[in-house]
C-alpha atoms as a PDB file:
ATOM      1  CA  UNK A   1      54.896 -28.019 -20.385  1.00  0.00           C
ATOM      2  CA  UNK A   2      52.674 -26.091 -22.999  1.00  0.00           C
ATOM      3  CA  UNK A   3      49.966 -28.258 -22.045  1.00  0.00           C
ATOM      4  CA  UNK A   4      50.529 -27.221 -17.991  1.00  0.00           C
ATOM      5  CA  UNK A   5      50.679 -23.174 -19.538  1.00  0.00           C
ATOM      6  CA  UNK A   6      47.549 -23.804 -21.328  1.00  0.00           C
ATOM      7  CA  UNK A   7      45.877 -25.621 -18.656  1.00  0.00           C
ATOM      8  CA  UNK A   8      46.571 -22.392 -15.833  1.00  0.00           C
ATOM      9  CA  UNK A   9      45.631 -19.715 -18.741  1.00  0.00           C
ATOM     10  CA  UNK A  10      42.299 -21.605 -18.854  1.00  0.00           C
ATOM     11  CA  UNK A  11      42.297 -22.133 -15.350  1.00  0.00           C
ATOM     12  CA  UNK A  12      42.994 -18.333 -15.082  1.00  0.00           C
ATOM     13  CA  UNK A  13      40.029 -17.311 -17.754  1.00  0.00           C
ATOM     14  CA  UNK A  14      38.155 -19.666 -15.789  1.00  0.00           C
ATOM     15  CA  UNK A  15      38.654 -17.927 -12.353  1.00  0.00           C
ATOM     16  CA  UNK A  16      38.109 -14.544 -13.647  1.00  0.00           C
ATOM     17  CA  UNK A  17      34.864 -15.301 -15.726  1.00  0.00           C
ATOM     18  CA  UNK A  18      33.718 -16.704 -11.804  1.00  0.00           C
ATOM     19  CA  UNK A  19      34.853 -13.304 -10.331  1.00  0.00           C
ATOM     20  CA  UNK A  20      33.068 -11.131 -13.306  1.00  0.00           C
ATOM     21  CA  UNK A  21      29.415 -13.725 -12.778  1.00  0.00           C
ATOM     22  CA  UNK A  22      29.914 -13.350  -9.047  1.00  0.00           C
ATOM     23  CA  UNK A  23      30.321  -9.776  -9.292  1.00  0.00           C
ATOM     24  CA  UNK A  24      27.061  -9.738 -11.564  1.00  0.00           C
ATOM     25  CA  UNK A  25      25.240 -11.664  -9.034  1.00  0.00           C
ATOM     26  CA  UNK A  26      26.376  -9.773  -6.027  1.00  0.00           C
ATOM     27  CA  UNK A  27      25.329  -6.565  -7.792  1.00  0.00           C
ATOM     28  CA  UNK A  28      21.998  -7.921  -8.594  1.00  0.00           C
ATOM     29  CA  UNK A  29      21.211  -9.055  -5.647  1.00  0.00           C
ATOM     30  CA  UNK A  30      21.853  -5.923  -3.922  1.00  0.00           C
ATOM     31  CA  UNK A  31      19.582  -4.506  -6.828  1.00  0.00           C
ATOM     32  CA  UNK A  32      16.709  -6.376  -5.606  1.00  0.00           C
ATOM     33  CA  UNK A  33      17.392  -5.416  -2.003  1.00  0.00           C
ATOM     34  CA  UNK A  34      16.355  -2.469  -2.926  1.00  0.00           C
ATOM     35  CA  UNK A  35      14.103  -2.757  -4.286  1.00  0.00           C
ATOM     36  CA  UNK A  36      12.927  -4.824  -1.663  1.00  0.00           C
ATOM     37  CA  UNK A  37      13.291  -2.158   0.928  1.00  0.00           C
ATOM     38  CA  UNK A  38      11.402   0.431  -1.430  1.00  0.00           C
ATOM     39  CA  UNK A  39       8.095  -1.950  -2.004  1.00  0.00           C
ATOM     40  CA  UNK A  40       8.150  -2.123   1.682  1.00  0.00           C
ATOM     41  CA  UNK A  41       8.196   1.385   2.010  1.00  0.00           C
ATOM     42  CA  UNK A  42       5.891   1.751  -0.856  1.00  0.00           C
ATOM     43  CA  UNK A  43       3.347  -1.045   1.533  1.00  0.00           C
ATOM     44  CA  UNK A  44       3.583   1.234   4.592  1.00  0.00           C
ATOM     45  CA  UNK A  45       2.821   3.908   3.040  1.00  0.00           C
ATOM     46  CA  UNK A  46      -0.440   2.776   1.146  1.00  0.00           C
ATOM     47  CA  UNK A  47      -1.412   0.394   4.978  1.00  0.00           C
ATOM     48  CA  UNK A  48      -1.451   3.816   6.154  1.00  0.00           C
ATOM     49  CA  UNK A  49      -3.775   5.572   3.487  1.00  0.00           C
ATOM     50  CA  UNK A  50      -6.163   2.514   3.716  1.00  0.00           C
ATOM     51  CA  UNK A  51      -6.003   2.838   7.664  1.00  0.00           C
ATOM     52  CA  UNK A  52      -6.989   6.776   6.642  1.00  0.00           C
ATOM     53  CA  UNK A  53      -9.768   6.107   4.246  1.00  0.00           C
ATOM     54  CA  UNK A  54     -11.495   3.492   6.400  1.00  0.00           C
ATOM     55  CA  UNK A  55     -11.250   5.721   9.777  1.00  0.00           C
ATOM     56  CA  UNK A  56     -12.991   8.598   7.020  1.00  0.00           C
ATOM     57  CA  UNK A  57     -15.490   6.224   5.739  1.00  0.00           C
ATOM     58  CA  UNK A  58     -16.595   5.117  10.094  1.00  0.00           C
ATOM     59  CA  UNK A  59     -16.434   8.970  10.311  1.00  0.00           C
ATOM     60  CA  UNK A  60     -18.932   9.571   7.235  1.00  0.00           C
ATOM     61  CA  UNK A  61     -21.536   6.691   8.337  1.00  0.00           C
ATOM     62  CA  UNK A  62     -21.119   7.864  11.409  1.00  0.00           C
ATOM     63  CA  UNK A  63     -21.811  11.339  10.327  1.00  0.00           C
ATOM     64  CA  UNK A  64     -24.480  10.125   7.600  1.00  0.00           C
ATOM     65  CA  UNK A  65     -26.659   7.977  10.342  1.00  0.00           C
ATOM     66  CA  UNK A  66     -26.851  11.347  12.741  1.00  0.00           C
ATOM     67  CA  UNK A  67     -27.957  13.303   9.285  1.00  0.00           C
ATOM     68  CA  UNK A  68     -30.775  10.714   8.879  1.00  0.00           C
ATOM     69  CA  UNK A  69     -31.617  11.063  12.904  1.00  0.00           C
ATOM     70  CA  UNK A  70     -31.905  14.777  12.659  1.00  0.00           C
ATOM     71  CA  UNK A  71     -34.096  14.096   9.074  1.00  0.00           C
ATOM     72  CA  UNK A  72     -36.361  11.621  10.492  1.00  0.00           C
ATOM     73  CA  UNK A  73     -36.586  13.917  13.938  1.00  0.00           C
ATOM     74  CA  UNK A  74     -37.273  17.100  11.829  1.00  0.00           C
ATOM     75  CA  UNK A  75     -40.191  14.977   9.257  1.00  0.00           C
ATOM     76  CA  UNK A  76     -41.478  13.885  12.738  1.00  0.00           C
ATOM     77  CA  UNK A  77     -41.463  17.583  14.529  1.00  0.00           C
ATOM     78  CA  UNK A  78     -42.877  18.645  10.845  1.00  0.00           C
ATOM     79  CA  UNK A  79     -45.833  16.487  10.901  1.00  0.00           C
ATOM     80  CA  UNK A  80     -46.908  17.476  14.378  1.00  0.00           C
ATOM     81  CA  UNK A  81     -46.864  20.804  13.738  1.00  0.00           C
ATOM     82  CA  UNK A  82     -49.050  19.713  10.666  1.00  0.00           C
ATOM     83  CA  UNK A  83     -51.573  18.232  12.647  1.00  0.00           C
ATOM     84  CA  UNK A  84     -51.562  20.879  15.163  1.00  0.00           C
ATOM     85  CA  UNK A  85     -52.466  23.344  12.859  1.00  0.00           C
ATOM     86  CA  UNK A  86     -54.689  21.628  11.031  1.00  0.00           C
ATOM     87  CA  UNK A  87     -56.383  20.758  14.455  1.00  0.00           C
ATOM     88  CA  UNK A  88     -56.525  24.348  15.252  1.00  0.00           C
ATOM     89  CA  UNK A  89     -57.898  25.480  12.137  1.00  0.00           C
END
């Protein structure tokens, strides 16, 4: 009979030391859900600044290319104005 007690209190300690570790897990795992969710967020959110700095950087070659058009069209306006005057002179 002592042997059958000891047996269930082990049993018991057993049981509950499963209970505590699946507590432990459970809690961890909804730990690293999330954290899960907030690198997601945390993805999003820099996808979107990327998709924001490359639509900026089209926008400054963009902008850059019509700055070296004007340049080249004001050197070339320049140089005829150059050679008209010297012509007239």
């Amino acid at each position: 009979m002592s042997s059958l007690k000891e047996q269930t209190h082990r049993q018991a300690k057993d049981a509950e030391d499963m209970r505590t570790e699946t507590e432990r897990i459970r809690d961890e795992c909804l730990e690293l859900d999330h954290r899960e969710e907030e690198d997601d967020e945390e993805t999003v959110a820099l996808s979107m600044q990327i998709k924001t700095l490359l639509s900026k950087k089209a926008s400054l070659r963009t902008a850059a290319a019509e700055a070296r058009e004007m340049q080249q069209t004001a050197k070339s306006n320049c140089e005829m104005w150059e050679r008209k005057c010297v012509e007239g002179n």
